[in-house]
N, C-alpha and C. Protein backbone atom coordinates (compact mmCIF):
# COMPACT_ATOMS: atom_id res chain seq x y z
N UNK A 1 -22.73 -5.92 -71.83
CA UNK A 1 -21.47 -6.45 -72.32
C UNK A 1 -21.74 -7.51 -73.39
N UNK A 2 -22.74 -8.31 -73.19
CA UNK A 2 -23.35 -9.60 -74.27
C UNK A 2 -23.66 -8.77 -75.51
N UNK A 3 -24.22 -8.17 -75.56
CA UNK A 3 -25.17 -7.21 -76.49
C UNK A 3 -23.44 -6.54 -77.68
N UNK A 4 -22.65 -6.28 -76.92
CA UNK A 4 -21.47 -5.28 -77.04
C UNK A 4 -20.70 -6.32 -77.92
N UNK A 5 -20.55 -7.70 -77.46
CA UNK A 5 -19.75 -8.50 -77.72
C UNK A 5 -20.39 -9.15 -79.12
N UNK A 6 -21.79 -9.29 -79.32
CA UNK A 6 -22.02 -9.55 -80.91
C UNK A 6 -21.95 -8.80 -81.89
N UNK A 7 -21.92 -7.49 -81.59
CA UNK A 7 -21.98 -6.40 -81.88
C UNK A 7 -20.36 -6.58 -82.85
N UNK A 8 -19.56 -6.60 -82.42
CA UNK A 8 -18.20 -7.07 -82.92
C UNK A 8 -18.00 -8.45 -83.25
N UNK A 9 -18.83 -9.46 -83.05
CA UNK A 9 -18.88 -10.41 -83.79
C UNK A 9 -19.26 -9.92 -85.18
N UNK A 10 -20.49 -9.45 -85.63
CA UNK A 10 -20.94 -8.82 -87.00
C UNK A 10 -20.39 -7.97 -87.45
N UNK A 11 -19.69 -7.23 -86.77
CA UNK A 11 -19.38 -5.70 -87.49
C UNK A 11 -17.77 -5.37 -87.24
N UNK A 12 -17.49 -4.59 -87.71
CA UNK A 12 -15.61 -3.97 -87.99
C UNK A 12 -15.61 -2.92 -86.67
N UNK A 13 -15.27 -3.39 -85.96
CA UNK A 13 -15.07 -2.27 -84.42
C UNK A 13 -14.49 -1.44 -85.01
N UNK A 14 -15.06 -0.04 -84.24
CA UNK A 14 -13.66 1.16 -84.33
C UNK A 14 -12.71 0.88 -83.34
N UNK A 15 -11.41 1.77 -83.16
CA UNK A 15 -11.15 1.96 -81.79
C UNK A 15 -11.60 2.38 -80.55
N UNK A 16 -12.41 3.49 -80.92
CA UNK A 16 -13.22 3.74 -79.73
C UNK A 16 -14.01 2.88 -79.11
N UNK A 17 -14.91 1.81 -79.77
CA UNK A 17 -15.49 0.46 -79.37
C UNK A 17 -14.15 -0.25 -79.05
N UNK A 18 -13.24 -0.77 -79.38
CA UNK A 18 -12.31 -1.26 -78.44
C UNK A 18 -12.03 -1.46 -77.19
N UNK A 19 -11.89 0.62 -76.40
CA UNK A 19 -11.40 0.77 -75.51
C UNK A 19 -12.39 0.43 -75.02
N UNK A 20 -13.77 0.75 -75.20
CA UNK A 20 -15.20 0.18 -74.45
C UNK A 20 -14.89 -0.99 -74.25
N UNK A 21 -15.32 -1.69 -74.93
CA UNK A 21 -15.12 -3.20 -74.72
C UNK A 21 -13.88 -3.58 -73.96
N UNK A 22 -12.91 -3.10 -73.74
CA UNK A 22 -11.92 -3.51 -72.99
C UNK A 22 -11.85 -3.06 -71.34
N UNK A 23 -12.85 -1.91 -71.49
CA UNK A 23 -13.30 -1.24 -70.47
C UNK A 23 -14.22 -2.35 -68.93
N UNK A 24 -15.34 -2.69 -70.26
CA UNK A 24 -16.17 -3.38 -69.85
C UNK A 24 -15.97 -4.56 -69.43
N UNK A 25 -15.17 -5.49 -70.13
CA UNK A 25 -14.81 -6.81 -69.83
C UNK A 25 -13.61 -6.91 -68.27
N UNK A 26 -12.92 -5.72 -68.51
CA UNK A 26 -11.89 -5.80 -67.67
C UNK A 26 -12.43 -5.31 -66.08
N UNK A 27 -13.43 -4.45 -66.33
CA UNK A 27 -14.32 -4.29 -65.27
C UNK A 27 -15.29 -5.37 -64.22
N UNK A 28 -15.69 -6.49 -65.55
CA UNK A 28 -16.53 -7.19 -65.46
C UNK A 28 -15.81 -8.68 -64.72
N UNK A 29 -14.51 -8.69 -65.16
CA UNK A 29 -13.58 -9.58 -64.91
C UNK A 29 -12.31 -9.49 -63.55
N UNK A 30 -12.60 -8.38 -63.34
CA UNK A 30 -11.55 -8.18 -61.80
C UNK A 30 -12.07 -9.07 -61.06
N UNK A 31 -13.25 -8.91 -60.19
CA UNK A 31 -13.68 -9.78 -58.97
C UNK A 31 -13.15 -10.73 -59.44
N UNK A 32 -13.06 -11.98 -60.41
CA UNK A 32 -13.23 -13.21 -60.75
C UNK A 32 -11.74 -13.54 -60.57
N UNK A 33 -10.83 -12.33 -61.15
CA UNK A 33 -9.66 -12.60 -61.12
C UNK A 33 -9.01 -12.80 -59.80
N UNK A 34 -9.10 -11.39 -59.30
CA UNK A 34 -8.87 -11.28 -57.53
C UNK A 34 -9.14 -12.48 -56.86
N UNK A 35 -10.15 -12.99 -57.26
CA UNK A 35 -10.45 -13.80 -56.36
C UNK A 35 -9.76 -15.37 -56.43
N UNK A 36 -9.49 -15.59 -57.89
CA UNK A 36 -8.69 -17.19 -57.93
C UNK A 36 -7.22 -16.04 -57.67
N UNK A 37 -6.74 -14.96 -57.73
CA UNK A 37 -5.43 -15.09 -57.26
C UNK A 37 -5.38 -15.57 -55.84
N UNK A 38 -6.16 -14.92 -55.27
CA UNK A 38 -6.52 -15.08 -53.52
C UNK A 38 -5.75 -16.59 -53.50
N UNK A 39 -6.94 -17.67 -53.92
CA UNK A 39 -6.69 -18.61 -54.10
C UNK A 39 -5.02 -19.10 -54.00
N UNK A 40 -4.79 -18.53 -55.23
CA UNK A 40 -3.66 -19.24 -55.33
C UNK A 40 -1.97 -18.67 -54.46
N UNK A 41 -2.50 -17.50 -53.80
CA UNK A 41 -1.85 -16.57 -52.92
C UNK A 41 -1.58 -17.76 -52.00
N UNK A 42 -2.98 -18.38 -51.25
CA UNK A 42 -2.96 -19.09 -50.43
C UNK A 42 -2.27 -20.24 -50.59
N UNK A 43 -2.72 -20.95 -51.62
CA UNK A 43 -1.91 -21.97 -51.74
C UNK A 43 -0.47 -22.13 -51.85
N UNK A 44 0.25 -20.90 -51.93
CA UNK A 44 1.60 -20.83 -51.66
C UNK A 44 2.29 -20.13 -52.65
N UNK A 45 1.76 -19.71 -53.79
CA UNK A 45 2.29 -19.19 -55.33
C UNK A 45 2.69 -18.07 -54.61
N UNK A 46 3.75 -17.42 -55.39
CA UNK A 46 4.03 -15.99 -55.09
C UNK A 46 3.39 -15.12 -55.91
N UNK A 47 3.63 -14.12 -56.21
CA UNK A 47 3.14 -12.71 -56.32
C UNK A 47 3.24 -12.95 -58.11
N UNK A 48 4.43 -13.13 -58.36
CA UNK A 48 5.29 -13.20 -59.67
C UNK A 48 4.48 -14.89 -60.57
N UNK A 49 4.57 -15.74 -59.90
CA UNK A 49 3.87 -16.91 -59.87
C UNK A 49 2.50 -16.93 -60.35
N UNK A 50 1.58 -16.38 -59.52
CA UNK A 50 0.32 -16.20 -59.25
C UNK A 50 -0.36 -14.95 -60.54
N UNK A 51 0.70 -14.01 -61.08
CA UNK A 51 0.47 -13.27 -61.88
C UNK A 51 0.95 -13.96 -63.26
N UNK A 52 1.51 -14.99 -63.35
CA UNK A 52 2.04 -15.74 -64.72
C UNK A 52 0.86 -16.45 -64.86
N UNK A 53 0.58 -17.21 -63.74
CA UNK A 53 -0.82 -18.18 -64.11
C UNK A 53 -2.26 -17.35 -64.74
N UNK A 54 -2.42 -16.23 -64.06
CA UNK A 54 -3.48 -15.61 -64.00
C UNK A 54 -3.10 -14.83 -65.88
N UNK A 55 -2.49 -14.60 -66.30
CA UNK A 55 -2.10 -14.12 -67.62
C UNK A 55 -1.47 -12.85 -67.71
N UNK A 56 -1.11 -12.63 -66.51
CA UNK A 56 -0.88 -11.10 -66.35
C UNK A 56 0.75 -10.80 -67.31
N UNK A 57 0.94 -9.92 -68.28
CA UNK A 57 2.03 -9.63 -68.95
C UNK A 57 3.05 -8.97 -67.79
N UNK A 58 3.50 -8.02 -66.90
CA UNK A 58 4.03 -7.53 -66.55
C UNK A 58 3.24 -7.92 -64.77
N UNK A 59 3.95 -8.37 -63.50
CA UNK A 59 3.39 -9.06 -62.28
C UNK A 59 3.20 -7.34 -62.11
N UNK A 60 4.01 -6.34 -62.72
CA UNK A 60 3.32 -5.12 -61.06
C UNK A 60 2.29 -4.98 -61.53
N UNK A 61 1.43 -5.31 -62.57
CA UNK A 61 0.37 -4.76 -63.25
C UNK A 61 -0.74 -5.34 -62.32
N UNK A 62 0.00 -6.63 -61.82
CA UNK A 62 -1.05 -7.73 -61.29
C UNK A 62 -1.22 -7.36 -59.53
N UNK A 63 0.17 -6.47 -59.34
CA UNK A 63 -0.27 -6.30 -57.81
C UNK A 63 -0.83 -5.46 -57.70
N UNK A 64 -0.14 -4.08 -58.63
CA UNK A 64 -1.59 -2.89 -58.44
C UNK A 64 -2.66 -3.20 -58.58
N UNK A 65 -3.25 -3.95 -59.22
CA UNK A 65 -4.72 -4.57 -59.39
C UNK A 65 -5.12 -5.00 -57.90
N UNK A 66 -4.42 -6.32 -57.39
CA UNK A 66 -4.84 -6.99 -56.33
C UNK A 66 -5.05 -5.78 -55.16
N UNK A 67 -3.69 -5.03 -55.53
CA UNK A 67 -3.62 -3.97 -53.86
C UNK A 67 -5.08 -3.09 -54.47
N UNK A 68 -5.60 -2.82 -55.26
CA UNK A 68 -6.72 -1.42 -55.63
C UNK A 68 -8.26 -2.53 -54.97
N UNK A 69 -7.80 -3.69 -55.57
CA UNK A 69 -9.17 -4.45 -55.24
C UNK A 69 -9.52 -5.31 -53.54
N UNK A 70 -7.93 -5.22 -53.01
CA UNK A 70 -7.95 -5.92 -51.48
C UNK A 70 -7.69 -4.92 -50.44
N UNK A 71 -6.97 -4.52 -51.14
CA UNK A 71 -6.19 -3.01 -49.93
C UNK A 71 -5.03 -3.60 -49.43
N UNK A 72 -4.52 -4.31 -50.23
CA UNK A 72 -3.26 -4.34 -49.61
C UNK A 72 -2.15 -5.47 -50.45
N UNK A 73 -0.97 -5.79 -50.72
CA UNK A 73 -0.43 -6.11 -51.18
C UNK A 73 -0.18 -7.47 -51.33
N UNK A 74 -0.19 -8.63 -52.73
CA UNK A 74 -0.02 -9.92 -52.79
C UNK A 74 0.55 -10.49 -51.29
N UNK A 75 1.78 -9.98 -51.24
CA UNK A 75 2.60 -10.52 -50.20
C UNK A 75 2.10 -10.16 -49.07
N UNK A 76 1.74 -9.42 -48.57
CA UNK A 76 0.88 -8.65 -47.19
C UNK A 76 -0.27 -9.64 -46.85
N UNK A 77 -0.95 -9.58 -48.44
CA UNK A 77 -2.08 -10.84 -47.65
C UNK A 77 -1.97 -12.21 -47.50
N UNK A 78 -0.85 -12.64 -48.12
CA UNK A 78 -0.16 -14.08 -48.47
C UNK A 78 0.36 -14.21 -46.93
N UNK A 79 1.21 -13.32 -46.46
CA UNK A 79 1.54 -13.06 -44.76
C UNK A 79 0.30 -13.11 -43.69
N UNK A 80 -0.60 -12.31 -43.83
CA UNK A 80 -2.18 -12.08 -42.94
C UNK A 80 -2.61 -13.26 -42.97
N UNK A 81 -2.64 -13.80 -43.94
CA UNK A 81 -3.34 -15.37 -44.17
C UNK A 81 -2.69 -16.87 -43.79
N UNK A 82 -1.26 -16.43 -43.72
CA UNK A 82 -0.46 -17.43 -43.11
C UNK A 82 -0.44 -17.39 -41.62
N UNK A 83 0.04 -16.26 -40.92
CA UNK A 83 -0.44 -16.40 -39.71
C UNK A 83 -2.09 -15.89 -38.96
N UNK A 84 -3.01 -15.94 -39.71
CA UNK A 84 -4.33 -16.73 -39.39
C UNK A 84 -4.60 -18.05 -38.95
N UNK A 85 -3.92 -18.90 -40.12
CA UNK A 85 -4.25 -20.42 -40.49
C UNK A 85 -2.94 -20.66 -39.46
């Protein structure tokens, strides 16, 4: 991805390098994301909330993500985690 990313610093991307690179980063960047939403799931943000902070343009974009990467839904685990604690 480093290698990819100077690569388009020096040079005129095609599109096809685009979708790569968007591929890669967005790949590279889920865990990190998932994981401060978690965060902020917990701390009380909602679904809609938690997807504004995080940069997400459209929140369902942000729950299909969370549900593909947790198995289960913002609010589902925001619930599991409340009555845990």
């Amino acid at each position: 991805v480093i290698k990819l990313l100077k690569y388009f610093v020096t040079k005129e991307p095609s599109p096809c390098h685009i979708k790569l690179l968007k591929y890669f980063v967005t790949k590279e960047c889920r865990p990190l994301v998932t994981q401060r939403a978690s965060v902020l799931l917990i701390a009380g943000h909602n679904a809609t909330q938690t997807a504004e902070a995080l940069g997400f343009v459209y929140p369902q974009h942000f729950t299909r993500q969370f549900k593909n990467y947790f198995g289960e839904t913002p609010s589902a685990f925001q619930k599991r985690r409340i009555r845990r604690d």
